[in-house]
Every structure is written in structure tokens, then in C-alpha cells.
Protein backbone atom coordinates (compact mmCIF):
# COMPACT_ATOMS: atom_id res chain seq x y z
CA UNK A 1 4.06 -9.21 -16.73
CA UNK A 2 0.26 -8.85 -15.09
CA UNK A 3 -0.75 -12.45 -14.09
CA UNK A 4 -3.25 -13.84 -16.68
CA UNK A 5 -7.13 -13.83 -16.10
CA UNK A 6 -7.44 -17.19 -15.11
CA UNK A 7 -4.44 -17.75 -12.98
CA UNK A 8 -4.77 -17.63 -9.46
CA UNK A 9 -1.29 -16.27 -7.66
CA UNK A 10 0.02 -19.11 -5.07
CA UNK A 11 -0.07 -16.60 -1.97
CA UNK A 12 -4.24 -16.38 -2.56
CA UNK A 13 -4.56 -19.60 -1.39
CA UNK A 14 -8.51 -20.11 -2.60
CA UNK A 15 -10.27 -20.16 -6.32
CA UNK A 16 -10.86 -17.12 -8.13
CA UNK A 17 -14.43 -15.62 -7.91
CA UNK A 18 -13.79 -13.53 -11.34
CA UNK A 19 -10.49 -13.04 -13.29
CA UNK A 20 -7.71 -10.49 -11.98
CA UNK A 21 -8.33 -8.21 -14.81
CA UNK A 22 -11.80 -7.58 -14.33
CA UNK A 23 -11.37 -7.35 -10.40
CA UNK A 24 -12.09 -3.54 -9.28
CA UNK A 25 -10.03 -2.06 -6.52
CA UNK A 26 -9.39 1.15 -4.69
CA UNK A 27 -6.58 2.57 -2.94
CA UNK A 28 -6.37 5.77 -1.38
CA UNK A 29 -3.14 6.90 0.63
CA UNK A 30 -3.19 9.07 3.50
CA UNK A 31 -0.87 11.60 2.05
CA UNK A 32 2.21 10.42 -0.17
CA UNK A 33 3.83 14.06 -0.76
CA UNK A 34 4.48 14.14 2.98
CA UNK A 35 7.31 11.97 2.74
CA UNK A 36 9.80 9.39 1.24
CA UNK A 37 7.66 6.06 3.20
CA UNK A 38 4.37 7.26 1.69
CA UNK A 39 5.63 7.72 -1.70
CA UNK A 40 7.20 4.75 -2.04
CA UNK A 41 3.93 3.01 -0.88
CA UNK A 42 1.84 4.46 -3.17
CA UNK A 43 4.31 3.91 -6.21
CA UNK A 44 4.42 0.47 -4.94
CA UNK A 45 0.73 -0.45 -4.95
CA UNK A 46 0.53 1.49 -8.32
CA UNK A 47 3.76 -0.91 -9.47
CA UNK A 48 1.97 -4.05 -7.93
CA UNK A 49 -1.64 -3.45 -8.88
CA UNK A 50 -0.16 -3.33 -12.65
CA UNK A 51 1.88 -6.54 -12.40
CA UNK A 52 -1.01 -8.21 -11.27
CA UNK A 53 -3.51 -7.07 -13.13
CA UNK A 54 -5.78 -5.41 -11.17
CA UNK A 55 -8.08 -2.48 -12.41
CA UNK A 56 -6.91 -0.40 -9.46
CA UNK A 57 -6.67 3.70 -8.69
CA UNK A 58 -3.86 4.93 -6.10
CA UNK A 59 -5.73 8.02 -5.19
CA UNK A 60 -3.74 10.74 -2.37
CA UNK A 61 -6.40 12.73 0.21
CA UNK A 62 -3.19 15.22 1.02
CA UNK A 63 -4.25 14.08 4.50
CA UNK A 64 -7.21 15.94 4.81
CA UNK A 65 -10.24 13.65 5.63
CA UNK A 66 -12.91 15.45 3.74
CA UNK A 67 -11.33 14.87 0.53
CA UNK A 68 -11.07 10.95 1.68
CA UNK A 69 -14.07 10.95 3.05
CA UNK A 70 -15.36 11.91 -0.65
CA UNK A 71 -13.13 9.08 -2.05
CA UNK A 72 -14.62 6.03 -0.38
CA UNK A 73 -17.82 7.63 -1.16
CA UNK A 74 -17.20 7.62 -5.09
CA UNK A 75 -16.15 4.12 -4.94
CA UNK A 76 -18.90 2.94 -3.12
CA UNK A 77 -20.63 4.44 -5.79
CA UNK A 78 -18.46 3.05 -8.33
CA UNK A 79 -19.37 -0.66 -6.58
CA UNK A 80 -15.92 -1.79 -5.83
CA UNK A 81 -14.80 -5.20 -5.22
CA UNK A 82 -12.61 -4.31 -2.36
CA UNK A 83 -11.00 -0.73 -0.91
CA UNK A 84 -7.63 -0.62 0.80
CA UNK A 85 -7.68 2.57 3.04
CA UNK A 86 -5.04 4.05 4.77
CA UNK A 87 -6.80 6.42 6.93
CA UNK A 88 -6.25 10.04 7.23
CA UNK A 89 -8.24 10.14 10.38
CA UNK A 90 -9.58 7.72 12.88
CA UNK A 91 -12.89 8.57 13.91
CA UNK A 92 -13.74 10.88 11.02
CA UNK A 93 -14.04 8.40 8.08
CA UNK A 94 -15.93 6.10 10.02
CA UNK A 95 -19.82 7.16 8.59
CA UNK A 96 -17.77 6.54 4.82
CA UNK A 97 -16.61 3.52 5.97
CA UNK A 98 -19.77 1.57 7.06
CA UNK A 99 -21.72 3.08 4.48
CA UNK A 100 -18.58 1.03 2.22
CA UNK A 101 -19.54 -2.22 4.52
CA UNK A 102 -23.15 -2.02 4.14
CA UNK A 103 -22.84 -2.19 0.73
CA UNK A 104 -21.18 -5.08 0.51
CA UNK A 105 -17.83 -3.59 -0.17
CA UNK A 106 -14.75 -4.76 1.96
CA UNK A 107 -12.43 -2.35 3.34
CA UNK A 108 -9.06 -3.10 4.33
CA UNK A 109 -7.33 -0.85 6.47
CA UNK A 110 -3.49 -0.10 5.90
CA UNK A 111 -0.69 0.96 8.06
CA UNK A 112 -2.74 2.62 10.55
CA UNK A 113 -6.01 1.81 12.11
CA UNK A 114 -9.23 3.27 12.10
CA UNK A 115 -10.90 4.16 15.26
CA UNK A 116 -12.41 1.76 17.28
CA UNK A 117 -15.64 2.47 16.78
CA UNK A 118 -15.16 2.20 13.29
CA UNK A 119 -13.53 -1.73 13.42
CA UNK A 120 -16.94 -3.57 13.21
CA UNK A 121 -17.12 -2.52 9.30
CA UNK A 122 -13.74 -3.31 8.55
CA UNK A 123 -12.54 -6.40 7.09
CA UNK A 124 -9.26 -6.76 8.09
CA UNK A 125 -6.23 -4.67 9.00
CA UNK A 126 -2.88 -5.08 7.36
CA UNK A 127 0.67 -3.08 8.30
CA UNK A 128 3.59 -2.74 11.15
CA UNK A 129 2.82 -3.16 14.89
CA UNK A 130 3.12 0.41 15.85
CA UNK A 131 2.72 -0.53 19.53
CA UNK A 132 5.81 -3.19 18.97
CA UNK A 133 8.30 -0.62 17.25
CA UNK A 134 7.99 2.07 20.31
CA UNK A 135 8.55 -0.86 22.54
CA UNK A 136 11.62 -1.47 20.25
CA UNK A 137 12.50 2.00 20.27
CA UNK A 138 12.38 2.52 23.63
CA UNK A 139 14.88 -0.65 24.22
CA UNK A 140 17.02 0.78 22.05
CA UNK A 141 17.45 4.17 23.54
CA UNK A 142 17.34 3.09 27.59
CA UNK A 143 19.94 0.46 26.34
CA UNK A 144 21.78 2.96 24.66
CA UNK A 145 21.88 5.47 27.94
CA UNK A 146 22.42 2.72 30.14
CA UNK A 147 19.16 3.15 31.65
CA UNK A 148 19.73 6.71 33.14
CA UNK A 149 19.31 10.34 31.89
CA UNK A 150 17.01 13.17 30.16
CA UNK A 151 15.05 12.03 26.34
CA UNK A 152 12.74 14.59 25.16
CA UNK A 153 10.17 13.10 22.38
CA UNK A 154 8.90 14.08 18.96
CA UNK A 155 5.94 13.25 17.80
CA UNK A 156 3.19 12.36 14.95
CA UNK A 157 0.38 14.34 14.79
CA UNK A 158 -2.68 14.61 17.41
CA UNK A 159 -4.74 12.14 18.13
CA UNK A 160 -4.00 9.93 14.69
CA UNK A 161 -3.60 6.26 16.07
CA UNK A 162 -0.18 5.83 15.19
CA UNK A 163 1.06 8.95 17.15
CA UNK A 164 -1.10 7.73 20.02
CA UNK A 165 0.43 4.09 19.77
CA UNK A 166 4.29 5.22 19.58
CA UNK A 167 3.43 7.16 22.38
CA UNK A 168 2.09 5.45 24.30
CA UNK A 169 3.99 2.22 24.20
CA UNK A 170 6.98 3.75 24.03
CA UNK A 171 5.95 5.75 27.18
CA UNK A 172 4.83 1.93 29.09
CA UNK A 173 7.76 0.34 27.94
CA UNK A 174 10.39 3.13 29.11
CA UNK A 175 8.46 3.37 32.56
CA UNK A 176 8.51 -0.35 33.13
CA UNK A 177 11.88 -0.98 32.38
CA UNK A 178 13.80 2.01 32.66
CA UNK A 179 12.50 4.30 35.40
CA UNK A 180 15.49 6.31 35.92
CA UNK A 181 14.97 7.79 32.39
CA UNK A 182 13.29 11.04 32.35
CA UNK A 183 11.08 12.54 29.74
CA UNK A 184 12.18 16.39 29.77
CA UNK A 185 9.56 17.52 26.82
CA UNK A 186 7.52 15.68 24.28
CA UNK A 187 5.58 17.86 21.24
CA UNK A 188 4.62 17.43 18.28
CA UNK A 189 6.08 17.80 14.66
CA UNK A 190 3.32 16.53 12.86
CA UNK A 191 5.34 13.72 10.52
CA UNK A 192 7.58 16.93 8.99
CA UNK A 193 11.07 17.22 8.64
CA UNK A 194 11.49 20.84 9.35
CA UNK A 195 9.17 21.16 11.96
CA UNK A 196 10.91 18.49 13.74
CA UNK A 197 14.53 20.55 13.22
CA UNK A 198 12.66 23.31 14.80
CA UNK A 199 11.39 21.51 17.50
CA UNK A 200 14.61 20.39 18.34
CA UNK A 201 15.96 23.57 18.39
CA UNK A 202 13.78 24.79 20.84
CA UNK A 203 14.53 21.47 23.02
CA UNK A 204 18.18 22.71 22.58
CA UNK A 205 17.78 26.48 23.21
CA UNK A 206 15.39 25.37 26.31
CA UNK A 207 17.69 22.08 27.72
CA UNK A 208 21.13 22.51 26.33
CA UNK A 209 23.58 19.98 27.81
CA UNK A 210 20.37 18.28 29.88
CA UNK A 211 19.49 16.47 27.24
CA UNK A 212 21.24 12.99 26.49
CA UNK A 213 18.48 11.30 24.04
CA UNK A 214 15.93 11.70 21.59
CA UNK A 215 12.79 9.83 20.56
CA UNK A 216 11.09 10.71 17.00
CA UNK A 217 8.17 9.22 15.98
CA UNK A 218 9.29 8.45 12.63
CA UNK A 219 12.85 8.51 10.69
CA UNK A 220 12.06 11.46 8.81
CA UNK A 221 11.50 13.73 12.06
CA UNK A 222 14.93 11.97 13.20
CA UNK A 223 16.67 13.43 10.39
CA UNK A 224 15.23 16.68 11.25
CA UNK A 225 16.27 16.10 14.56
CA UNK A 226 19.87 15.13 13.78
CA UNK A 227 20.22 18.26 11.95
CA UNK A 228 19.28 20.59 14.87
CA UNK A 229 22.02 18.59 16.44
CA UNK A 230 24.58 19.29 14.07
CA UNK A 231 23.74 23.00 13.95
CA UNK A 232 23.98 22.88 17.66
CA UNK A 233 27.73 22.05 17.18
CA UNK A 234 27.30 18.37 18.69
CA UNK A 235 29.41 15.41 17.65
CA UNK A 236 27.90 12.18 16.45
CA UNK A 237 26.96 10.45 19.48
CA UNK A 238 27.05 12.77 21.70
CA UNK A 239 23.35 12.85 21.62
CA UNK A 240 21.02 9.55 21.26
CA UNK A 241 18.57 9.65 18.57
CA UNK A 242 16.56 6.72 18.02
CA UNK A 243 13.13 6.64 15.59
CA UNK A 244 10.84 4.31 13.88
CA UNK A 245 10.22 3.29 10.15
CA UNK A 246 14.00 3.93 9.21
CA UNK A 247 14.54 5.90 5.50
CA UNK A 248 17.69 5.45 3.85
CA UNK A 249 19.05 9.08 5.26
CA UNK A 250 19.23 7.49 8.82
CA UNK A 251 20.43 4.30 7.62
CA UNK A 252 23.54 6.38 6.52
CA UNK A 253 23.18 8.62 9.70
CA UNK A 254 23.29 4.85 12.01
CA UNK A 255 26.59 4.21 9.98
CA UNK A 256 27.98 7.72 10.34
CA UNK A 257 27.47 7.52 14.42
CA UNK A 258 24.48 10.25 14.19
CA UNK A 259 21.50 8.06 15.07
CA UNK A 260 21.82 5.79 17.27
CA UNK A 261 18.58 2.96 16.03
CA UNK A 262 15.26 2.44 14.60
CA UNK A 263 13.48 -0.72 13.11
CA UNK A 264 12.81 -1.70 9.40
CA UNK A 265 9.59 -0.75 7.97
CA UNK A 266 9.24 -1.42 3.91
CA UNK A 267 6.61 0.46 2.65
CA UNK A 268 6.90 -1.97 -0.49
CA UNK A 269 5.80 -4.87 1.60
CA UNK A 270 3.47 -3.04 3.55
CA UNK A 271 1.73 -1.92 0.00
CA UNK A 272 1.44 -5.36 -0.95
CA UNK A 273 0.00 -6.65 1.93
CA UNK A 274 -3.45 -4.89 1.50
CA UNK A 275 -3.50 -5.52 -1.94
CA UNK A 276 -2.97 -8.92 -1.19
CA UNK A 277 -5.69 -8.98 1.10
CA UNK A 278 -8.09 -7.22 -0.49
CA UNK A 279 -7.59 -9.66 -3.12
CA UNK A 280 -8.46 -12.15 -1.06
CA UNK A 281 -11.18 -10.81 1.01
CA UNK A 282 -12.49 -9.37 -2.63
CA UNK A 283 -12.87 -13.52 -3.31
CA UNK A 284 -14.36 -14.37 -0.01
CA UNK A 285 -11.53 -15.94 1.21
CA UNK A 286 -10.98 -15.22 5.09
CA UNK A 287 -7.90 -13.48 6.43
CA UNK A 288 -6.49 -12.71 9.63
CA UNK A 289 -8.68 -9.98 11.45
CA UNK A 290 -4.94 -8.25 11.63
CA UNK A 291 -1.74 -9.09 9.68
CA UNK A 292 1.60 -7.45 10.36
CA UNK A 293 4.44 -6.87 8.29
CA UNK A 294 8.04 -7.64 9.73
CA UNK A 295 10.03 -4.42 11.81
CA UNK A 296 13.66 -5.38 13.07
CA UNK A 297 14.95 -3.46 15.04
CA UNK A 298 18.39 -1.80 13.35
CA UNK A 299 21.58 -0.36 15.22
CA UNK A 300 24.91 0.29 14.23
CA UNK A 301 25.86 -3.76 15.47
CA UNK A 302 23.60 -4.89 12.40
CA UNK A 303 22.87 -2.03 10.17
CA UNK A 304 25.23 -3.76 7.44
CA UNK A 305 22.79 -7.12 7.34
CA UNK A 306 19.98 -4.79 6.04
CA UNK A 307 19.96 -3.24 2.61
CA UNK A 308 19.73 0.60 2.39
CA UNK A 309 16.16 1.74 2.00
CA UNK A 310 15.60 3.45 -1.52
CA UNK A 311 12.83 5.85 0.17
């Protein structure tokens, strides 16, 4: 049932500034046909927004930044009381996004920050610790080889902060504390499926037996990964595959012996964050500069104490 006008939920923790059903709000998605995790958040803020509410529009770029761009234009026209923005770029939506601040308009950033030029004109920032789950990963993988042997990587796409933080962190972490782990290859599969069972099957053709581990960026590029593996003819095991943001495909693939960890990510809570927040910040009432949603990490020694993921 939406929440009535005049109620205030208990997690706003301050006084309404106008009713719930007459508060305006925009969401727009980086790109939820891409995969399973973006769907699910964009069904969920759709889901949420309606429970509560909210007069709200989910609207999906298809990851191109001119059509965002546009987006946060029209509802700055529109006069919004608050935008939620998962970005589809970091530097390029940054003009869109203080022209959104300088009209008074709060923008909340999801899942993956803007540039950092761009962080002056946004209100807060809501979503996983990117920079914590390649840590994670990375522990879970030099763990898992015992500290020795070859990993080659697949990544996010270019230069969008998330690929440059579970890169990068992944890459400090694994050179800290497990130096006699070599990176072989790392290249990109741009947060698809196939591509990532194609890059693998070049790592294959080009490394064969060299290679004892695998980092993906993300669960779905795992699962493109394990399947290069099992074309290859390897057992489950055989080769360590460990990936962020874990789908329910690789929580059946950590039971199964085919991937080895990741960490939990729920789109559903990470959805509900930003609204929350933009809720809030929509009623002047101050949040955290940057909240984070929980990420476990997830092997085969707890996988059972988690519930499958339904995206």
C-alpha cells in the first residue's frame, strides 16, 4: 500500500516538507537491458517508488550519455524535487549535473560515482564500496591459490569509475599482499556476458595450462568466463574464478565447484537507498556525503547462509 500523504516513513528521520504523493522524483538507470543487476534495480525503484507514493519516472539512457545527458536536462526543466542518477559516464554528465544543482535540484548519485570534478554539485552518493569488493575479491582468489600462480583479469568498461575502482584496488590489494601472484593479461569485456566468454577464450587459446585464476569485474562476465572454461574441457575447480556483485547463476556455479567467490550486492537495497535519500535530501534533511550498502564476501564455506539472488 503507498504510505499516506501525511505520514512520514520511520527511516526519514525529519518532518515532511510536502506530502509523499505530491513529491516529484527522477530516476534514470545507466542501462537496465545490459543485465540481470540493472534490471532488477530499476524494477525495484519502480516497485518502491509505487509503495511509497512517490510521483517518480525510472527512465533507461541504454548507456549512452547523450541520451542521459538529455534526461537530467528535461527534469531540470520539469523542476524536480530530487534526481537519483546512476551515471552512464563520469566526466560527461557533469555540465547536466550542475546545471541540476544550480537550480536548486538535488542529485543523488547511485551505484557508481560521478567524476570528481563533478562531486561539488552532488548531494550525496549512495551504493556498494567498489574499492572494498576488489579488495575482497582479491582475498578471495590469492587465498584460494595459496598466494602463488598466473590470474588474468576481465574487466568493465574504459574509464567508467567502477571499472577503474575494481581495478585498481584489486590490483593494490593483490600486490600488497600477494606478490607472488602474477597478472598474465587483463582486457576488457565491457559488463557483457559473451564478450567475456570470448575473452576468455582467447586467454585460453593464448595461456592454456598457465593460467590458474580468474578475476571478472562483475558476476555476469564470470559466468561468461566459466563457460569458456567448460568449453575448454576443464573440471570445476580446476580453474579459480572469483567476481563481484554475485547473480544467482554463480551462486549455483559457487555450489557446483565452478566459481570459486564473489560478494553480495542487492540491487533491491541498493535501489532503495537513493530513493531513500533523495527523499530525504528532497526535505532538507542532511545525509551522509556517501552511504554504502552491505557486500559480504560469499564462498563455497558460506554460500548456504545467503539466499539465492532472483537477478
Amino acid at each position: 500500500m503507498p504510505a499516506r500523504a501525511a505520514e512520514a516513513p520511520d527511516w526519514l528521520g525529519g518532518e515532511l516538507k510536502k506530502p509523499l504523493s505530491e513529491t516529484r522524483i527522477g530516476i534514470t538507470v545507466l542501462y537496465p537491458g545490459s543485465n540481470a543487476y540493472q534490471a532488477k534495480y530499476a524494477e525495484a525503484a519502480e516497485q518502491y517508488t509505487r509503495e511509497l507514493g512517490l510521483k517518480a519516472t525510472v527512465m533507461d539512457p541504454q548507456g549512452d550519455p547523450a541520451t542521459q545527458f538529455n534526461q537530467i536536462q528535461d527534469m531540470v526543466s520539469k523542476n524536480l524535487d530530487a534526481i537519483v542518477l546512476w551515471p552512464t559516464s563520469q566526466n560527461a554528465l557533469i555540465p547536466a549535473v550542475r546545471q541540476a544543482s544550480r537550480a536548486g535540484i538535488p542529485v543523488i548519485t547511485s551505484n557508481s560515482p560521478i567524476g570528481e570534478a563533478g562531486r561539488r554539485y552532488i548531494k550525496a552518493h549512495t551504493g556498494p564500496d567498489d574499492c572494498a569488493q576488489a579488495r575482497q575479491a582479491a582475498e578471495i582468489l590469492g587465498d584460494a591459490l595459496n598466494g602463488e600462480g598466473n590470474i588474468v583479469v576481465v574487466e568493465g568498461t574504459p574509464g567508467y569509475s567502477v571499472s577503474i575502482l575494481r581495478k585498481n584496488c584489486f590490483m593494490d590489494r593483490m600486490e600488497d599482499a600477494y606478490p607472488n601472484i602474477q597478472i598474465l593479461a587483463s582486457q576488457t569485456a565491457e559488463w557483457n556476458r559473451e564478450k567475456a566468454q570470448t575473452v576468455m577464450e582467447t586467454y585460453l587459446t593464448k595461456f592454456g595450462d598457465k593460467i590458474d585464476g580468474v578475476y571478472a569485474f562483475d558476476d555476469g562476465m564470470g559466468l561468461g568466463v566459466i563457460s569458456a572454461l567448460q568449453g575448454a574441457g576443464k573440471k570445476p575447480g580446476e580453474v579459480k574464478v572469483v567476481t563481484c556483485n554475485l547473480f544467482g547463476e554463480g551462486w549455483d556455479a559457487i555450489k557446483a565447484g565452478w566459481e570459486t567467490g564473489s560478494n553480495k550486492q542487492s540491487p533491491i537495497d541498493d535501489a532503495i537507498l537513493a530513493i531513500q535519500t533523495a527523499v530525504k535530501v528532497a526535505n532538507g534533511i542532511e545525509v551522509p556525503a556517501i552511504d554504502t550498502i552491505e557486500t559480504p564476501k560469499i564462498t563455497a564455506e558460506n554460500v548456504e547462509q545467503f539466499e539465492r539472488p532472483t537477478w
